[in-house]
N, C-alpha and C. Protein backbone atom coordinates (compact mmCIF):
# COMPACT_ATOMS: atom_id res chain seq x y z
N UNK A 1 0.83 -1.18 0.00
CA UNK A 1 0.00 0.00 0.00
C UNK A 1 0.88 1.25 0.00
N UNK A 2 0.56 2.32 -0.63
CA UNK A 2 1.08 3.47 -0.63
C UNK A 2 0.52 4.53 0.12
N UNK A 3 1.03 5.53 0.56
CA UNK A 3 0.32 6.77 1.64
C UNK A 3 -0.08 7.74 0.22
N UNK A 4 -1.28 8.75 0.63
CA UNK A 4 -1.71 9.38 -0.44
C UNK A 4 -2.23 10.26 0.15
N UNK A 5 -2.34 11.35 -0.21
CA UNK A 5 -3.30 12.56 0.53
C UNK A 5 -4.05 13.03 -0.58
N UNK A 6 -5.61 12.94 -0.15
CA UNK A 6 -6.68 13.46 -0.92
C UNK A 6 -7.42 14.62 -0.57
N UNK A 7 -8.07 15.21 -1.46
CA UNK A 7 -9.04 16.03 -0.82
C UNK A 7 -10.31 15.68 -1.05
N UNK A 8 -11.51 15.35 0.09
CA UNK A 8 -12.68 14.70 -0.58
C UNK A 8 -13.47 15.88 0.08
N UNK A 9 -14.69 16.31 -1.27
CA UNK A 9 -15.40 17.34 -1.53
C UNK A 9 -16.79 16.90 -0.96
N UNK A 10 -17.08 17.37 0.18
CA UNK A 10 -18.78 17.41 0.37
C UNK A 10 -19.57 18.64 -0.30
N UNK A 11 -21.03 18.22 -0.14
CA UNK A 11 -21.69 19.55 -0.14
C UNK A 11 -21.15 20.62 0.35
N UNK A 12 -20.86 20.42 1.47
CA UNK A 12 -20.23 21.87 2.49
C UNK A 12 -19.37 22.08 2.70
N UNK A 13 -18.60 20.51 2.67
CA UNK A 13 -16.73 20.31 3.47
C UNK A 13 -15.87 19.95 2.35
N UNK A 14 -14.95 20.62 2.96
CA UNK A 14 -13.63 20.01 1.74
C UNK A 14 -12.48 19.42 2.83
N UNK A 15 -12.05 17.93 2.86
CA UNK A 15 -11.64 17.67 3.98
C UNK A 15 -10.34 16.92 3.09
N UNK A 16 -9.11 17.26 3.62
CA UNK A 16 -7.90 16.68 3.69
C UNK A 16 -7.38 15.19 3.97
N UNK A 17 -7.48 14.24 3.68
CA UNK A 17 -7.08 13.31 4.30
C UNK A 17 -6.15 12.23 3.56
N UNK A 18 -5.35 11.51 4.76
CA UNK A 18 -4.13 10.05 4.06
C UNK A 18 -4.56 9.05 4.33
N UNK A 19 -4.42 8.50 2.63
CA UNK A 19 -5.08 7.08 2.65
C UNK A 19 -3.76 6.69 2.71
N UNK A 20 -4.49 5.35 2.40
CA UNK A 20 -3.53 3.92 1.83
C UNK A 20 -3.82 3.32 0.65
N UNK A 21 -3.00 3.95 -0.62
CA UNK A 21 -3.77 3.33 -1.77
C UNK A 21 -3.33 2.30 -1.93
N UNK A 22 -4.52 1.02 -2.23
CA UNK A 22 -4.93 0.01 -2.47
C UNK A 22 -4.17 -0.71 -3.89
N UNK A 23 -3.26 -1.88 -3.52
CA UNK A 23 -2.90 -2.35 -4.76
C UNK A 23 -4.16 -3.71 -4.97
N UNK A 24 -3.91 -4.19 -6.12
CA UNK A 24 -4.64 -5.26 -6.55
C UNK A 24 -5.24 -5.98 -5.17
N UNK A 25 -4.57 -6.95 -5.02
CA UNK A 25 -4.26 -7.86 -3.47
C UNK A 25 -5.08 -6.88 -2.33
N UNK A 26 -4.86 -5.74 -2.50
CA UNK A 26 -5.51 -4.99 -1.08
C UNK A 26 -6.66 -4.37 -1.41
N UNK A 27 -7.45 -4.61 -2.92
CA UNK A 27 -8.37 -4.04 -3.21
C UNK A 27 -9.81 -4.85 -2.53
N UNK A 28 -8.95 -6.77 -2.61
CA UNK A 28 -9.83 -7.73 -2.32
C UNK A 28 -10.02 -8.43 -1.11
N UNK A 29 -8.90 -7.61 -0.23
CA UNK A 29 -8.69 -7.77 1.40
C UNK A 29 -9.25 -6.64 2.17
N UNK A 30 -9.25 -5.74 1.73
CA UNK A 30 -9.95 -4.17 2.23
C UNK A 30 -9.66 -4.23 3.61
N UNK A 31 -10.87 -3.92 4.05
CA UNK A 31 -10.79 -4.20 6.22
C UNK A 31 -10.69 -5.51 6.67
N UNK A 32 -11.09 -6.31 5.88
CA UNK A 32 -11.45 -7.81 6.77
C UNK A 32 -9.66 -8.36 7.07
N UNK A 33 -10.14 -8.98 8.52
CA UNK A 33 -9.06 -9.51 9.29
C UNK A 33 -8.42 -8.63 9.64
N UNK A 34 -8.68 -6.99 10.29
CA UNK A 34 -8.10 -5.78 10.50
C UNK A 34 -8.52 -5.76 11.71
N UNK A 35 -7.56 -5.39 12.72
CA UNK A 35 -7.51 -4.94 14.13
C UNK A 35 -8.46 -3.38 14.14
N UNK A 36 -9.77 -3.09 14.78
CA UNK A 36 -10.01 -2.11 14.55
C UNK A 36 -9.42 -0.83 15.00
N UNK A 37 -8.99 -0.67 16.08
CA UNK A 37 -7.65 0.17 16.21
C UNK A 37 -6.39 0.81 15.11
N UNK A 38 -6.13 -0.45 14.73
CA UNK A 38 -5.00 -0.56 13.63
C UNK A 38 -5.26 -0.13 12.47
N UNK A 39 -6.59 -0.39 11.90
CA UNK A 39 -7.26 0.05 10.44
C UNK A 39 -6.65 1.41 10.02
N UNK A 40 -6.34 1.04 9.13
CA UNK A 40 -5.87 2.78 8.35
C UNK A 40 -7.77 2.92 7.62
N UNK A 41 -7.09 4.19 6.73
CA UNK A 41 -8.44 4.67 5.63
C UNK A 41 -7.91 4.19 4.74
N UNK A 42 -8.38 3.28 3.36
CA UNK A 42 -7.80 2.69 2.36
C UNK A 42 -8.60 3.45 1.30
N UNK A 43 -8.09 3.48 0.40
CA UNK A 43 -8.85 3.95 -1.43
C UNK A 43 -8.33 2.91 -2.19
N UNK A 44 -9.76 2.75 -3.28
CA UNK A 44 -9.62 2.11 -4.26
C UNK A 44 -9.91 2.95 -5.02
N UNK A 45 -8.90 2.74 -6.17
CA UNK A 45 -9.18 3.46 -7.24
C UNK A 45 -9.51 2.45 -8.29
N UNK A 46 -10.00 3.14 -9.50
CA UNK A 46 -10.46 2.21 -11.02
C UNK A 46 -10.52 3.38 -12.03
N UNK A 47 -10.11 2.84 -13.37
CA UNK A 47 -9.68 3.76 -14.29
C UNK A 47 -11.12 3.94 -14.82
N UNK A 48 -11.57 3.09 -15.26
CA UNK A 48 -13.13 3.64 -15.41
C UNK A 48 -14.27 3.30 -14.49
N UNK A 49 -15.54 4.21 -14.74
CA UNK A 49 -16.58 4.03 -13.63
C UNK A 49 -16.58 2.56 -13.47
N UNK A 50 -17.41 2.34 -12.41
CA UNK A 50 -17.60 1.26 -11.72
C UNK A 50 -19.02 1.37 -11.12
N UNK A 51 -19.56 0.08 -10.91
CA UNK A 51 -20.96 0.01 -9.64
C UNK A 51 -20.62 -1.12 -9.00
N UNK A 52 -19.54 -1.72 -8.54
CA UNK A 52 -19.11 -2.21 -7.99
C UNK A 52 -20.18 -3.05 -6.26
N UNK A 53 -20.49 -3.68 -5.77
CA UNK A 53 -20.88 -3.95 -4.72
C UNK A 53 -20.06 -4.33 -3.47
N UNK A 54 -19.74 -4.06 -2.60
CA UNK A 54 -18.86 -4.21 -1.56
C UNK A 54 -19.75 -5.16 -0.77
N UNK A 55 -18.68 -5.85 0.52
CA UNK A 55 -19.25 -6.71 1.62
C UNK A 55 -18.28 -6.56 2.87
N UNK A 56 -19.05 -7.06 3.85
CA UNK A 56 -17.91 -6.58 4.96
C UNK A 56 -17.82 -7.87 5.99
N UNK A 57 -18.32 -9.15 5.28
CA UNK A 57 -17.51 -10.97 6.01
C UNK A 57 -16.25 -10.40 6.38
N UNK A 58 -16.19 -10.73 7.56
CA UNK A 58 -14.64 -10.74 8.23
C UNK A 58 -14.55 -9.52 8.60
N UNK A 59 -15.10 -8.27 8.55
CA UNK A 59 -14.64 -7.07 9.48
C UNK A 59 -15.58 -6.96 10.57
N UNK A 60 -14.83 -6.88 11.56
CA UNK A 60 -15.41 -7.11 12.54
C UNK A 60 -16.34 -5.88 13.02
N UNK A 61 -16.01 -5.02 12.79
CA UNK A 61 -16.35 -3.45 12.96
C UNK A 61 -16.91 -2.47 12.26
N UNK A 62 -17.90 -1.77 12.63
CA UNK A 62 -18.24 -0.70 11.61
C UNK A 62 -17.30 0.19 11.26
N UNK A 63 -17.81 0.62 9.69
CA UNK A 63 -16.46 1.75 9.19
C UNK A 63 -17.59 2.96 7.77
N UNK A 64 -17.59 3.49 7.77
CA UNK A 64 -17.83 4.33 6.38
C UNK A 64 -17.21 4.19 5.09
N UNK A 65 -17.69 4.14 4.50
CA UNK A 65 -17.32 3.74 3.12
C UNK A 65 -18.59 4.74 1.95
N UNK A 66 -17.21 5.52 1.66
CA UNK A 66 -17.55 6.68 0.64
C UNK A 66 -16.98 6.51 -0.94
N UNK A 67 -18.24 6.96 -1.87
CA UNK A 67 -17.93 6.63 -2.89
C UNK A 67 -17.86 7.63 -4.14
N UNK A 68 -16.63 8.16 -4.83
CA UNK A 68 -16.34 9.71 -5.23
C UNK A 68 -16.03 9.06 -6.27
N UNK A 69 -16.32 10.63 -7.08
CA UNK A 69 -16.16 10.68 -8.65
C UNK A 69 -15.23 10.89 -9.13
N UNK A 70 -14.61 11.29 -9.99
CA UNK A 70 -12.94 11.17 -10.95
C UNK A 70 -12.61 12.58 -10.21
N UNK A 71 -13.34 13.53 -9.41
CA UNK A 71 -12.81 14.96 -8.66
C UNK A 71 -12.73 14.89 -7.42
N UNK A 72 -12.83 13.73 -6.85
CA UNK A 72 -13.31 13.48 -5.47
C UNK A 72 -14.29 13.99 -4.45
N UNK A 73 -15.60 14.17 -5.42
CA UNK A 73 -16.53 14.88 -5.18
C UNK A 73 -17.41 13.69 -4.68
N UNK A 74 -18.13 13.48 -3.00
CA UNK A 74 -18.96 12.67 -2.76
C UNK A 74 -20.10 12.53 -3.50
N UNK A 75 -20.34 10.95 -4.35
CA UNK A 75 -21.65 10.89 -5.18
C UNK A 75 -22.16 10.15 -3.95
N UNK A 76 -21.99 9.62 -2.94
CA UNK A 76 -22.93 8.69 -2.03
C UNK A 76 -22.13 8.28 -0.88
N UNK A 77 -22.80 7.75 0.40
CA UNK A 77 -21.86 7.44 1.55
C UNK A 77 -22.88 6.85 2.02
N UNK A 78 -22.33 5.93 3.27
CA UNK A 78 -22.90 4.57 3.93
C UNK A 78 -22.31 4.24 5.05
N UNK A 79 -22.17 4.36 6.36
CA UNK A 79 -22.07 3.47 7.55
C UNK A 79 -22.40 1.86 7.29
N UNK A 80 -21.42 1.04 7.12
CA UNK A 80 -21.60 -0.49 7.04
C UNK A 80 -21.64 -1.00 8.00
N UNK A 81 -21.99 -2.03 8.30
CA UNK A 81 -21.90 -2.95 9.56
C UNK A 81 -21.19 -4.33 9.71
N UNK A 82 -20.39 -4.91 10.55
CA UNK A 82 -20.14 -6.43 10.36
C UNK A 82 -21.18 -6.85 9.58
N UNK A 83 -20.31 -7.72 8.67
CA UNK A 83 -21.33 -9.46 8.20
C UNK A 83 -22.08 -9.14 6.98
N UNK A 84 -22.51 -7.85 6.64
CA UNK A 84 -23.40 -7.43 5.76
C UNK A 84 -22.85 -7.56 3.85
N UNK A 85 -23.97 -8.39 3.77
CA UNK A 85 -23.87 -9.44 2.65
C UNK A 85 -23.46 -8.48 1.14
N UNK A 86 -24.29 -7.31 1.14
CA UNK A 86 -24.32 -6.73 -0.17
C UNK A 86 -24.63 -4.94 0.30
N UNK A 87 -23.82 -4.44 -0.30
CA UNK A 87 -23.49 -2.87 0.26
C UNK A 87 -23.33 -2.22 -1.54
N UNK A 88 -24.38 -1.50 -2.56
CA UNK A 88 -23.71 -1.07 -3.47
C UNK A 88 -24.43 0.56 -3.57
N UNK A 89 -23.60 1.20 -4.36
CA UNK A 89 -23.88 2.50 -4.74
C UNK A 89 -25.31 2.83 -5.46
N UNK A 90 -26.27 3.71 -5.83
CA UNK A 90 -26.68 3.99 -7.01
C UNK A 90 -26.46 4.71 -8.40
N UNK A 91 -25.06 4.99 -8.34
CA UNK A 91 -24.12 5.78 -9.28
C UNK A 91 -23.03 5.07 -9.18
N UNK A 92 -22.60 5.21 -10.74
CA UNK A 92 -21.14 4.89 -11.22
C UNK A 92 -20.26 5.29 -10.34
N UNK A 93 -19.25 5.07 -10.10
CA UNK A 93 -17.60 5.97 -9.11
C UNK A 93 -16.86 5.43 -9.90
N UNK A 94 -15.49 6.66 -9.79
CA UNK A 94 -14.08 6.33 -9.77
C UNK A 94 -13.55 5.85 -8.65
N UNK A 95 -13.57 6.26 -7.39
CA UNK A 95 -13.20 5.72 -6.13
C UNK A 95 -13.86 5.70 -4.95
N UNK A 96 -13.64 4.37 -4.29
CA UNK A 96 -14.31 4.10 -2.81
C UNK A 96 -12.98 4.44 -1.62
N UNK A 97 -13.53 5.41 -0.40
CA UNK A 97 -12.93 5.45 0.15
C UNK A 97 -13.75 4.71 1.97
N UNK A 98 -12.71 3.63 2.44
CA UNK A 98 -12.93 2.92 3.23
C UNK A 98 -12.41 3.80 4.84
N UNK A 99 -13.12 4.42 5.81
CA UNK A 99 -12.61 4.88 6.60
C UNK A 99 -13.31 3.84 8.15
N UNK A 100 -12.32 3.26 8.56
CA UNK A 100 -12.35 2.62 9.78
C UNK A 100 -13.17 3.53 11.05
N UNK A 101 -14.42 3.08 11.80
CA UNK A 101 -15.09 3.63 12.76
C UNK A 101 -14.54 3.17 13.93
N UNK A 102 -12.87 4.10 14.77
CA UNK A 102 -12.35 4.01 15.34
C UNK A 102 -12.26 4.75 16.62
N UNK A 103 -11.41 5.42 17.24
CA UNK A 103 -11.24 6.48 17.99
C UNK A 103 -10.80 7.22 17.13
N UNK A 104 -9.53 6.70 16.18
CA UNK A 104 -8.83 7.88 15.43
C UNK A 104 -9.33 8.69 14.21
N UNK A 105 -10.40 7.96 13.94
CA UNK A 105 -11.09 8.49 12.83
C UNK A 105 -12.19 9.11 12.73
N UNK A 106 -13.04 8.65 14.11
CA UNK A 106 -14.30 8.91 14.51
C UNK A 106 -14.90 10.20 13.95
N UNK A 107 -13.62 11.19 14.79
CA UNK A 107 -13.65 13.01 14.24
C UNK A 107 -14.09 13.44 12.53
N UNK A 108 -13.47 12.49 12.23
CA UNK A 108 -13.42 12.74 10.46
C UNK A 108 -14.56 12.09 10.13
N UNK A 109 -15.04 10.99 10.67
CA UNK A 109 -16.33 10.29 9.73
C UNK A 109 -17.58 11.70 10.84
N UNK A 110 -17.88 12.23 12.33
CA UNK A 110 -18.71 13.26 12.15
C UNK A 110 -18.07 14.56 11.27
N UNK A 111 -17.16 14.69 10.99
CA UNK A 111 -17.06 15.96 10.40
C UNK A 111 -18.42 15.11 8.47
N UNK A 112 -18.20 14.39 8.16
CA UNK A 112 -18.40 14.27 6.62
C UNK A 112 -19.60 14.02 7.12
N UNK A 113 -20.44 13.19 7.56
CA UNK A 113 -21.51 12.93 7.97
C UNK A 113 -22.40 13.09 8.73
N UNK A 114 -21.63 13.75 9.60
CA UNK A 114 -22.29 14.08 11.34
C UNK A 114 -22.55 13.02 12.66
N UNK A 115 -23.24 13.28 13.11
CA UNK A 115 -23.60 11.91 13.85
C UNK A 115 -23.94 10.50 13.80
């Protein structure tokens, strides 16, 4: 994985943050088998759109998972839960960004979402 700093665009917020971009291998491991403490924020990227469906077998923990366009402009966002079978967008994306519901992150998932 590589460190990356993005800027992801809300309605209101424009927020700074370092991922971990996602190679192949870590696109299909994401959170699962992740210490929730330990979890970084991961991005996947894809060269063209996607509707991709995500799942979260094996993470033990809730996390947010945001899904942005080729500007990193939020088209949609979701609080996931353990175990949950089928998680997908209603719009195409360029990238999903995976943020762990931690202590360290907590701040950043109310700043984008709120409570």
């Amino acid at each position: 994985m590589v460190l990356e700093k993005i800027s992801v665009k809300n309605k209101k917020r424009k927020l700074n943050l370092i991922v971990n971009k996602c190679t192949f291998f870590g696109k299909i491991r994401g959170l699962m088998f992740r210490r929730r403490e330990n979890a970084k924020i991961l991005l996947f990227e894809f060269k063209k759109p996607k509707r991709y469906a995500i799942h979260s077998f094996f993470v033990f923990f809730p996390f947010l998972v945001i899904w942005l366009d080729d500007r990193n402009n939020v088209l949609e966002w979701t609080l996931v839960y353990p175990w949950k079978f089928r998680v997908s967008p209603r719009k195409k994306f360029y990238k999903i960004v995976e943020i762990p519901k931690n202590k360290k992150f907590l701040p950043i998932i109310k700043l984008l979402v709120g409570d």
